[in-house]
Protein backbone atom coordinates (compact mmCIF):
# COMPACT_ATOMS: atom_id res chain seq x y z
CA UNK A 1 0.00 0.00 0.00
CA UNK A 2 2.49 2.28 0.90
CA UNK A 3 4.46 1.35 -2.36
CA UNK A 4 1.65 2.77 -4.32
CA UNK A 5 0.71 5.92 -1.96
CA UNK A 6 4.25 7.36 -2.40
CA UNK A 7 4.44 7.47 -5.70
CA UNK A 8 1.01 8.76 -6.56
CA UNK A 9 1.51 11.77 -3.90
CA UNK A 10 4.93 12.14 -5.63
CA UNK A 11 3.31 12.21 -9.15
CA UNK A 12 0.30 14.66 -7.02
CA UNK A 13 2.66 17.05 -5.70
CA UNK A 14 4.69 17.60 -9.09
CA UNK A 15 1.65 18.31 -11.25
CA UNK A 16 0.62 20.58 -8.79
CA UNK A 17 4.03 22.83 -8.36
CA UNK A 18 4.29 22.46 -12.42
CA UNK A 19 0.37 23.83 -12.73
CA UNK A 20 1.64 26.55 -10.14
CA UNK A 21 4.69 27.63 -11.73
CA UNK A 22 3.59 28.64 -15.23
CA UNK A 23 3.03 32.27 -15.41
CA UNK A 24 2.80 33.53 -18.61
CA UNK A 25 3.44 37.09 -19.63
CA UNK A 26 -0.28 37.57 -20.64
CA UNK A 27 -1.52 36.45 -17.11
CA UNK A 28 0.77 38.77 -15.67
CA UNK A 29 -0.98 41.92 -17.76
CA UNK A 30 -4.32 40.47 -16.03
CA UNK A 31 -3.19 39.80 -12.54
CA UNK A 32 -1.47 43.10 -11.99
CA UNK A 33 -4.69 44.98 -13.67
CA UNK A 34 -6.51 43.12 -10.78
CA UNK A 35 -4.41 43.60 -8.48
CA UNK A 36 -3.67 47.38 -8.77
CA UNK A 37 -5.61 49.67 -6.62
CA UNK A 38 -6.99 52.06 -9.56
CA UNK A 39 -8.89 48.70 -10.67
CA UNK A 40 -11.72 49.85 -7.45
CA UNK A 41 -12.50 53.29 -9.58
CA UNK A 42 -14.51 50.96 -11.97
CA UNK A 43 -17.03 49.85 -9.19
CA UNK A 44 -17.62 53.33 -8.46
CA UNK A 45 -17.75 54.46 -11.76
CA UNK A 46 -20.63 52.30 -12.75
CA UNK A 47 -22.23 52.92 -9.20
CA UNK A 48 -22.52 56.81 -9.82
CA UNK A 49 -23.37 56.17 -13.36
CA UNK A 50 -26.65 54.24 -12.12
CA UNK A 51 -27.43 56.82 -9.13
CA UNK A 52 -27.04 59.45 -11.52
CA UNK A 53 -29.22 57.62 -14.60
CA UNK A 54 -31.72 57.07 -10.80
CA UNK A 55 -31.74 60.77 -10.68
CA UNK A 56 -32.67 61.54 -13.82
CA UNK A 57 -35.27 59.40 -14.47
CA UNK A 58 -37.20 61.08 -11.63
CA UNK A 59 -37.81 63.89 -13.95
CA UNK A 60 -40.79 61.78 -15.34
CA UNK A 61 -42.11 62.06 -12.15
CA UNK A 62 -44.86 64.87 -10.73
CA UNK A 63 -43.26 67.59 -8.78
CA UNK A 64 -44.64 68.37 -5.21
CA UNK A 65 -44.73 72.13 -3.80
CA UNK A 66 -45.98 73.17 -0.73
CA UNK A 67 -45.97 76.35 0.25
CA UNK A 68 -47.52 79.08 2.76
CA UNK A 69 -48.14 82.75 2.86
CA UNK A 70 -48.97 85.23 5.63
CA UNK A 71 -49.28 89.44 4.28
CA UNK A 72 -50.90 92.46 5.20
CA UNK A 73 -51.26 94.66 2.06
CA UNK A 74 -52.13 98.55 1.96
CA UNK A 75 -55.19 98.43 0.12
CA UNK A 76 -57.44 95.67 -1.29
CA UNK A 77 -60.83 95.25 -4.39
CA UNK A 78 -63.74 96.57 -3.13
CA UNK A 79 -66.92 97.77 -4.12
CA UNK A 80 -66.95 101.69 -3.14
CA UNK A 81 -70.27 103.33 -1.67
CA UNK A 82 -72.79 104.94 -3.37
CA UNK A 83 -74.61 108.19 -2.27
CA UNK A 84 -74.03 107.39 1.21
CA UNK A 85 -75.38 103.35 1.53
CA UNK A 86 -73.06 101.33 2.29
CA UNK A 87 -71.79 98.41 -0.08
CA UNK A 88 -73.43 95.36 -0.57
CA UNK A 89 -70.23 93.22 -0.66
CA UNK A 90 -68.26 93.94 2.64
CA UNK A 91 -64.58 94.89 2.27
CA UNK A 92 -61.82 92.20 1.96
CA UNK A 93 -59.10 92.10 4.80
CA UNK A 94 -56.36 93.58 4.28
CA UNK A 95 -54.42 90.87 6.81
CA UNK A 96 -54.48 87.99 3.37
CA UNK A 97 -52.53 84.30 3.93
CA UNK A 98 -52.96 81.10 2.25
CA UNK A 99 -51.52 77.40 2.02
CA UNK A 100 -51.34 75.34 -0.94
CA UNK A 101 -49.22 73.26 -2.81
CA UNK A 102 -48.97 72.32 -6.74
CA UNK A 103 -48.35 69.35 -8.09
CA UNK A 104 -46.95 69.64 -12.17
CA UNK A 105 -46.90 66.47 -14.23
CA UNK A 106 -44.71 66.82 -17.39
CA UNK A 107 -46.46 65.71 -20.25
CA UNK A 108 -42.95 66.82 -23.02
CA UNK A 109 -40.25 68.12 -21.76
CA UNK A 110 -38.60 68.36 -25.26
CA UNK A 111 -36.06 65.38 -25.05
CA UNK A 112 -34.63 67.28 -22.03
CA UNK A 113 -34.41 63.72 -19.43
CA UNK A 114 -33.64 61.45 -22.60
CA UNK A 115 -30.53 63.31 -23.45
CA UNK A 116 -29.12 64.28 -19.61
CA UNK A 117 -29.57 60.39 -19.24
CA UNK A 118 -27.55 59.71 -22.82
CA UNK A 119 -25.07 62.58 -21.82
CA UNK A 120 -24.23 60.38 -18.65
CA UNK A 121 -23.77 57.23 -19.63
CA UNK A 122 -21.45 58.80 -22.27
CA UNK A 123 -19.73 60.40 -19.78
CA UNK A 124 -18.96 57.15 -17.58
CA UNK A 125 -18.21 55.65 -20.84
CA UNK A 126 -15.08 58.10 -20.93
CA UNK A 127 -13.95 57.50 -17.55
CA UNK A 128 -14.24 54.01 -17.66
CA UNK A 129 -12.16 53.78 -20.57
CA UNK A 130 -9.80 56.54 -18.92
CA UNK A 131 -9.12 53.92 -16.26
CA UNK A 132 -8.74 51.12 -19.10
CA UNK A 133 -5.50 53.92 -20.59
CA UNK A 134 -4.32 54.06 -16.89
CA UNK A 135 -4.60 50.18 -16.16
CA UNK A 136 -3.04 49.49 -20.09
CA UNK A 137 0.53 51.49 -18.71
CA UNK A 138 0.94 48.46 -16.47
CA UNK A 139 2.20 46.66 -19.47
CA UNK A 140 4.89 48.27 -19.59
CA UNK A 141 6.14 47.55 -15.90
CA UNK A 142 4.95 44.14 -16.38
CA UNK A 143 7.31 44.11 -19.51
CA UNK A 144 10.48 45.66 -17.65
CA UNK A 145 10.24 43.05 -14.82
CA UNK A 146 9.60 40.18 -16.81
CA UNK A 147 11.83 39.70 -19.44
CA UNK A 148 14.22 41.02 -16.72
CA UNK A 149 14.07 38.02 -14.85
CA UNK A 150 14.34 36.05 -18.08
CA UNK A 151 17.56 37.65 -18.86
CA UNK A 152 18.62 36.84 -15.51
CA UNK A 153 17.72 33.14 -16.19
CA UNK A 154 19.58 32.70 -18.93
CA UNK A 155 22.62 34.28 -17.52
CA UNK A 156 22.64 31.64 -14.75
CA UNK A 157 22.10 28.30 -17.37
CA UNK A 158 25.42 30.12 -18.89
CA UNK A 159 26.74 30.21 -15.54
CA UNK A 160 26.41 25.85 -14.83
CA UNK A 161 27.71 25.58 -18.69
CA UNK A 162 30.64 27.67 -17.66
CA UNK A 163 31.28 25.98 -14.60
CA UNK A 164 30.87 22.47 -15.99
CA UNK A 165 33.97 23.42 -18.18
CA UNK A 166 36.28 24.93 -15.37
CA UNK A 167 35.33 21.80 -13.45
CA UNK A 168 36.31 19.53 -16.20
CA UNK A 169 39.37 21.86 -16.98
CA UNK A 170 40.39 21.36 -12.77
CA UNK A 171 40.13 17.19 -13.06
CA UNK A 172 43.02 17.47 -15.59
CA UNK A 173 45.06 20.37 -14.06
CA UNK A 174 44.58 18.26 -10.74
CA UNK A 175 45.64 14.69 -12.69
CA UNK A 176 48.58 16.63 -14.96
CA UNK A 177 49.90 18.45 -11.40
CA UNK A 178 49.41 14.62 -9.86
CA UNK A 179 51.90 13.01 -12.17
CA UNK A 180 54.19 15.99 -12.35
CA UNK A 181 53.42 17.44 -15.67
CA UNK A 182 52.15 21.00 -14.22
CA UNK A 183 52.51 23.08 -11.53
CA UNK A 184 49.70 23.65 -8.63
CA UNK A 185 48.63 26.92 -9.52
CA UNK A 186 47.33 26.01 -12.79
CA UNK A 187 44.90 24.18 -10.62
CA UNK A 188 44.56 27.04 -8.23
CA UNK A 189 43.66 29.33 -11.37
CA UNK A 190 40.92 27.30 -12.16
CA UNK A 191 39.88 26.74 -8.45
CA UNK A 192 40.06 30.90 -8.22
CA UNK A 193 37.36 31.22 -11.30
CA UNK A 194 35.29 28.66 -9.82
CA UNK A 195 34.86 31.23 -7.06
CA UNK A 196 34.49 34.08 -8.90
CA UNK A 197 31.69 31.86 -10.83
CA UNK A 198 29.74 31.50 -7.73
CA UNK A 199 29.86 35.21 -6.55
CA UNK A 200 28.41 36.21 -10.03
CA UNK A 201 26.28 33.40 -9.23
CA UNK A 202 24.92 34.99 -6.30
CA UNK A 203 24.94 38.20 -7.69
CA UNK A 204 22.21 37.23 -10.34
CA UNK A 205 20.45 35.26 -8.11
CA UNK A 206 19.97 38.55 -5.30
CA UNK A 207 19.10 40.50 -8.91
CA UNK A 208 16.30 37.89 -9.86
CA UNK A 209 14.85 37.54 -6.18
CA UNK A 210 14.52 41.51 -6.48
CA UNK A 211 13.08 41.18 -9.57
CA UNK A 212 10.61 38.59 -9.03
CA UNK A 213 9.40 40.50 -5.49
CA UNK A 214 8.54 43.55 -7.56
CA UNK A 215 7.18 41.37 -9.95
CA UNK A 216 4.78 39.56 -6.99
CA UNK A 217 3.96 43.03 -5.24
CA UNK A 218 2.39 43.37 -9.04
CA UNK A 219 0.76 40.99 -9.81
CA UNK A 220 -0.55 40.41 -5.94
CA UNK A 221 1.26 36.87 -5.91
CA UNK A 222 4.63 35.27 -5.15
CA UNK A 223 6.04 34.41 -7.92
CA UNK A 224 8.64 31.90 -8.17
CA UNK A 225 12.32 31.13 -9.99
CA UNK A 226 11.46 29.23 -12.82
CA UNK A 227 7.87 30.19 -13.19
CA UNK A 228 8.10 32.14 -15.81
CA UNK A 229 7.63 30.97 -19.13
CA UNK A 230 9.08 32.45 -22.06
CA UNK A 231 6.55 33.68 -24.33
CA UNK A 232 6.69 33.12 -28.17
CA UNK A 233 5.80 36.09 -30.08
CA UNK A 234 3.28 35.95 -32.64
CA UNK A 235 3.65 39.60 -33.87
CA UNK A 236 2.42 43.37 -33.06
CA UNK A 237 -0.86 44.39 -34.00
CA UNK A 238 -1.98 45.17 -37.39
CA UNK A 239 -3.37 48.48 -36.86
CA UNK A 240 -2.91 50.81 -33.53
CA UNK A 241 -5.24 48.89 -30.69
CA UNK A 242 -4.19 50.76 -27.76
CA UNK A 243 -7.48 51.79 -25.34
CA UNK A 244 -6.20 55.73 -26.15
CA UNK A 245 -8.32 54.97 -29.51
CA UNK A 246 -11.53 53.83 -28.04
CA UNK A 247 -11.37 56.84 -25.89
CA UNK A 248 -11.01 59.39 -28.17
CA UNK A 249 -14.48 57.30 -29.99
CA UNK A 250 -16.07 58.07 -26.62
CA UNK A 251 -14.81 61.74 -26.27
CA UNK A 252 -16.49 62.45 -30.11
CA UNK A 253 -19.56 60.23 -28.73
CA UNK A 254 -19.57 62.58 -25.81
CA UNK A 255 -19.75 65.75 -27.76
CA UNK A 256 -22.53 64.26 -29.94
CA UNK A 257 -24.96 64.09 -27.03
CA UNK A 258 -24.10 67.34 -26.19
CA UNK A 259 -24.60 68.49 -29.79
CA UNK A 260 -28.30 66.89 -29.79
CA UNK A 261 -29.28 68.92 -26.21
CA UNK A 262 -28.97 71.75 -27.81
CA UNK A 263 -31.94 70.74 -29.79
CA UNK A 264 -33.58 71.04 -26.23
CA UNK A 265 -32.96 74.51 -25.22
CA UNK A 266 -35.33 75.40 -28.00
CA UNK A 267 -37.79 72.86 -27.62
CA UNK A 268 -41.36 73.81 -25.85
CA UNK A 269 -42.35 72.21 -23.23
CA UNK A 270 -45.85 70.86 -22.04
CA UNK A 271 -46.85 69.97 -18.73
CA UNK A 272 -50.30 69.48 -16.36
CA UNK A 273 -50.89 70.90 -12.94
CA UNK A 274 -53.35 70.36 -10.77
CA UNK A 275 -53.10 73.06 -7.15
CA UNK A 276 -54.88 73.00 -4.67
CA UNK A 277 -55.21 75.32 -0.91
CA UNK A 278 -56.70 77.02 1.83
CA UNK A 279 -56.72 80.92 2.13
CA UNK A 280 -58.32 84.07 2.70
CA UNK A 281 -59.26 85.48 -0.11
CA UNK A 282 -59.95 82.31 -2.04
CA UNK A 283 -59.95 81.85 -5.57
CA UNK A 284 -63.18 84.70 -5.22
CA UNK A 285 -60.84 87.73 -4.17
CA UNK A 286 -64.36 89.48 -2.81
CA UNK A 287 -65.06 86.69 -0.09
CA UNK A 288 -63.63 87.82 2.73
CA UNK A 289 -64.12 84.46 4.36
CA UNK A 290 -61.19 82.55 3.77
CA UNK A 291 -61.89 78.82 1.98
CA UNK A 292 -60.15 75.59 0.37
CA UNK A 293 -60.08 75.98 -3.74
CA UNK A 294 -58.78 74.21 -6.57
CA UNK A 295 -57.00 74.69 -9.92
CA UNK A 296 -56.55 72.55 -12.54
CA UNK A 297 -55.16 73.18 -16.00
CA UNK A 298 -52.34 72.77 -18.49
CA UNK A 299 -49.14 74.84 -19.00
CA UNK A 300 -46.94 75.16 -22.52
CA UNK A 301 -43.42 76.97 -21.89
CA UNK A 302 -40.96 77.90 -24.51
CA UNK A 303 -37.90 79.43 -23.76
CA UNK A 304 -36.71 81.27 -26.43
CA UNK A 305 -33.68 82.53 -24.95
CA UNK A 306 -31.90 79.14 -26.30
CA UNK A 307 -31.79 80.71 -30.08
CA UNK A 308 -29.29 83.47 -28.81
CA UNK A 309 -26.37 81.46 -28.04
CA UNK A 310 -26.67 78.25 -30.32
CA UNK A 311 -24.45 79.03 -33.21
CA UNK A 312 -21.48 79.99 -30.32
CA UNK A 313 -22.64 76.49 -28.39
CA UNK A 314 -22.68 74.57 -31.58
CA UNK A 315 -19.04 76.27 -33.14
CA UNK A 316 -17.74 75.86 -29.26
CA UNK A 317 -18.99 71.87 -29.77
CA UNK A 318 -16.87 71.76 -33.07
CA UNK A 319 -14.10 73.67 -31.00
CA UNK A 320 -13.77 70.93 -28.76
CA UNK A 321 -13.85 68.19 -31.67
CA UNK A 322 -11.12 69.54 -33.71
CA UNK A 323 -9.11 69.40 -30.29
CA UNK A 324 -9.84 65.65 -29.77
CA UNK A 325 -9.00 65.28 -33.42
CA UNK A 326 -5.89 66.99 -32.31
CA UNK A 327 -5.14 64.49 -29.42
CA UNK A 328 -5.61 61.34 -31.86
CA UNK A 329 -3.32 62.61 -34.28
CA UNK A 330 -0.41 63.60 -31.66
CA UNK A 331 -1.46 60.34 -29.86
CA UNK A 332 -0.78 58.21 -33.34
CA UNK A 333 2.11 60.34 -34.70
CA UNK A 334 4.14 59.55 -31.18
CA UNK A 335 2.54 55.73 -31.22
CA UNK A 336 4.34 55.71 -35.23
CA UNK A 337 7.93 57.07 -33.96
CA UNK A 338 8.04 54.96 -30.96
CA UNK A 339 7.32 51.48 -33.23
CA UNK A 340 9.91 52.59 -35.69
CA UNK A 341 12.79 52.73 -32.83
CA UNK A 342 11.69 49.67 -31.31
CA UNK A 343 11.22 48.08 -35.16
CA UNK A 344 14.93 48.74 -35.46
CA UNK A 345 15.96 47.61 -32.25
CA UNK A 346 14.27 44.64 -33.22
CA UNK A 347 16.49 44.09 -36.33
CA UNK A 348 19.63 44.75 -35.03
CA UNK A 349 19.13 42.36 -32.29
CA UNK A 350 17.54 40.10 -35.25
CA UNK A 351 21.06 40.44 -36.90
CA UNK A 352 23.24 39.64 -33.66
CA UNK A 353 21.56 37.00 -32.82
CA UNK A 354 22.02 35.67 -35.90
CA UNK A 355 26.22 36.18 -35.79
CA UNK A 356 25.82 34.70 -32.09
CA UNK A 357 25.04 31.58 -33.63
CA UNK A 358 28.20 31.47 -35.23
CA UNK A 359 30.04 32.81 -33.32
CA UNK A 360 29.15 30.61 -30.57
CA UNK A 361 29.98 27.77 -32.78
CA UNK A 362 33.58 28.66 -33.63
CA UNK A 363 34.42 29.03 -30.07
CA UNK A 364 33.23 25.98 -29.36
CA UNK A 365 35.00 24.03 -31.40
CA UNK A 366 38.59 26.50 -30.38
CA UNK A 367 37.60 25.41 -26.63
CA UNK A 368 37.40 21.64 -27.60
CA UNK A 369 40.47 22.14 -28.90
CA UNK A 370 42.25 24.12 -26.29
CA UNK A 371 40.61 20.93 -23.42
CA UNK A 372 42.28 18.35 -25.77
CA UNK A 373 45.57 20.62 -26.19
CA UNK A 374 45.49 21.12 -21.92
CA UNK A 375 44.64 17.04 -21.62
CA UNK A 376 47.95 16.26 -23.69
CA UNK A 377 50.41 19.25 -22.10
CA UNK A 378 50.24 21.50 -25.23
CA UNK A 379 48.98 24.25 -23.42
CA UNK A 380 48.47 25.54 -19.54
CA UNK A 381 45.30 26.46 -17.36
CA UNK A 382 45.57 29.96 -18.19
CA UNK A 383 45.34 29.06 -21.85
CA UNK A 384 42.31 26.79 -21.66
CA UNK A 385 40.66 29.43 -19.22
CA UNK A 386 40.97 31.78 -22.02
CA UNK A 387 38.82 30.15 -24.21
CA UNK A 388 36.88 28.91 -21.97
CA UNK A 389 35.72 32.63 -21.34
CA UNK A 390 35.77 33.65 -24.91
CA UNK A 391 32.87 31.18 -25.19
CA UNK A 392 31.28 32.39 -22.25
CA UNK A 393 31.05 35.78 -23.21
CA UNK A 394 30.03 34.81 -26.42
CA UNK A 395 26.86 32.89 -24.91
CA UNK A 396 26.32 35.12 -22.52
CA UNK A 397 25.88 37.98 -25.82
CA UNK A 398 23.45 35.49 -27.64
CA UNK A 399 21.38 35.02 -24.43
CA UNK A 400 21.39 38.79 -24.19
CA UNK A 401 20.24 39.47 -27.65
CA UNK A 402 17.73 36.93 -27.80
CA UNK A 403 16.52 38.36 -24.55
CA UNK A 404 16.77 41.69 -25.91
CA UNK A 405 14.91 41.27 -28.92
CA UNK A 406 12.21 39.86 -27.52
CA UNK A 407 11.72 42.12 -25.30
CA UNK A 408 11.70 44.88 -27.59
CA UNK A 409 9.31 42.60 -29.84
CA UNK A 410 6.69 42.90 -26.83
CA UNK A 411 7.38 46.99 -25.82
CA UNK A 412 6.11 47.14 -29.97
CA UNK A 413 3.42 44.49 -29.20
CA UNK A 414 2.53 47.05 -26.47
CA UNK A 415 3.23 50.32 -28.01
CA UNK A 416 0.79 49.32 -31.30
CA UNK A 417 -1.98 47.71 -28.58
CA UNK A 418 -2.84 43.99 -27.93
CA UNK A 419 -5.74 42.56 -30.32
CA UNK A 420 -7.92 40.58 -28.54
């Protein structure tokens, strides 16, 4: 039983530290747009939009007015005296209040509610997409950290190759200084870059560990050595994608709203009323008694003040296009510079990598040499240590190309936009 357990929580634990430890670049753009505290603003966003849009909509609803009145006036309607006999209607008091309140149903208000409630969920539109622009720059710190750690990966597989070599270089200075064919600090020269091998060793490791730690602060996780896997790039956009675009749509949608509610400033408006109180004088201003009455009627207002300013309102409207037209234009012109550096950063890196290759290969085949030459006594340690560099550095330039290039493949994938 216990031959079968092991094994299976063996096989259990390993599929679940390999399903841990991939982390791909495009799951870091989502974590750390989760993670970042801007990401809240959206919540709000659409919670304002929907008390606002609440708000409006209670413009279809009657309006209530109370309202009270106490005065004492100098003179009042009466009917005056004649020859002496005094009038038949009694005069009014001068001391007059009243209570009442009106109640107004809108029956057209001219499109006035329809476009406030279009001219806000435009507006949240914009901010919303505001914080999508804010939330996209991530990317580019995502970018920086990542590939940074890659680079640091790659350094440290050169590192073991390295190392593997002075190793195998030290079991023949140690054999050759054994049977008297070389003296002990050839051995002690390789010993002393074996050293030096670890301390850059630990060098890139304490750079990595930084790395990833800004990397996990974020993306709101730890994150690993070895988790990252190195993504294969299928090519920039086809046509600028970046969130900036969609904004400047909802910016022009914006002003098209606002454009249309002009319309309303112009527009009459039609509404029902219905008001009702308590006073004295009543609705009959001769009845000095004071009494409950009623009105009910209809009311049609047109404001025609709204004419005077709507050629300036309209031409101010335009104003503001042209400057969003503006914005797009600077927006793409710097979006078309910045692709064209990082197009040619992308080639020469293209071409080095390419003379890596053989470059790499050449030195190979001069260090096989110079570890046959030091296995037979031709040369010394500090010989075979030479070339044993010279093909280290050489690696260590392809890893940083290929690093390099990629990395500037995704700051273009970036600068053009991600299709989704």
């Amino acid at each position: 039983m216990k031959a079968l357990l092991v094994p299976a929580i063996t096989v259990a634990l390993l599929v679940s530290v390999t399903a841990h430890a991939q982390l791909s670049l495009e799951r870091c753009y989502q974590l750390a747009a989760e993670n970042y505290p801007l990401i809240k603003q959206r919540q709000l966003i659409g919670q304002s939009r929907d008390f606002n849009l609440q708000s409006a909509t209670t413009g279809y609803l009657p309006s209530v007015v109370v309202s009270a009145q106490q005065s004492y006036q100098s003179d009042v309607t009466g009917v005056p005296s004649v020859a002496g006999v005094d009038p038949l209607i009694p005069p009014v008091s001068k001391n007059q209040y009243k209570a009442y309140g009106d109640v107004v149903l809108p029956l057209y208000d001219g499109g006035v509610i329809h476009g406030q409630k279009q001219s806000i969920v435009a507006s949240a539109k914009i901010e919303e997409q505001s914080l999508d622009v804010e939330l996209y720059k991530l990317h580019e710190r995502v970018n920086q950290l990542y590939f940074g750690t890659l680079l640091l990966d790659g350094q440290l597989e050169q590192q073991v190759l390295i190392r593997q070599d002075l190793e195998n270089g030290l079991k023949l200075a140690e054999a050759s200084i054994a049977n008297g064919a070389a003296l002990k600090s050839s051995a002690d020269l390789l010993r002393a870059e074996l050293l030096r091998n670890r301390q850059v060793d630990i060098e890139l490791i304490s750079m990595r560990k930084a790395y990833l730690e800004m990397l996990g602060l974020l993306i709101g996780q730890d994150v690993t050595p070895g988790t990252l896997v190195k993504p294969a790039y299928t090519g920039p956009a086809s046509e600028v994608s970046r969130p900036e675009m969609q904004l400047y749509e909802y910016q022009r949608g914006l002003l098209d709203v606002e454009n249309k509610r002009l319309n309303t400033n112009i527009t009459p408006r039609l509404s029902t009323f219905v008001q009702g109180g308590y006073g004295r004088p009543a609705l009959n201003m001769l009845e000095n008694n004071p009494d409950t009455y009623y009105i009910i009627g209809f009311k049609l207002n047109w404001n025609l003040t709204g004419f005077y300013n709507r050629r300036r309102d309209k031409e101010l409207i335009n104003v503001r296009r042209r400057g969003v037209d503006v914005q797009q234009e600077t927006f793409l012109f710097n979006v078309g510079y910045q692709s064209r550096q990082q197009e040619t950063e992308i080639e020469r890196f293209a071409q080095l990598s390419a003379s890596d290759d053989e470059i790499i290969g050449l030195r190979a085949k001069i260090k096989e040499t110079a570890y046959v030459q030091l296995e037979n006594g031709v040369i010394d340690s500090r010989e075979y240590l030479r070339e044993v560099q010279a093909e280290n550095l050489a690696r260590q330039a392809k890893v940083l190309h290929d690093i390099r290039m990629l990395a500037a493949q995704y700051e273009l994938r970036t600068t053009m936009g991600i299709e989704n």
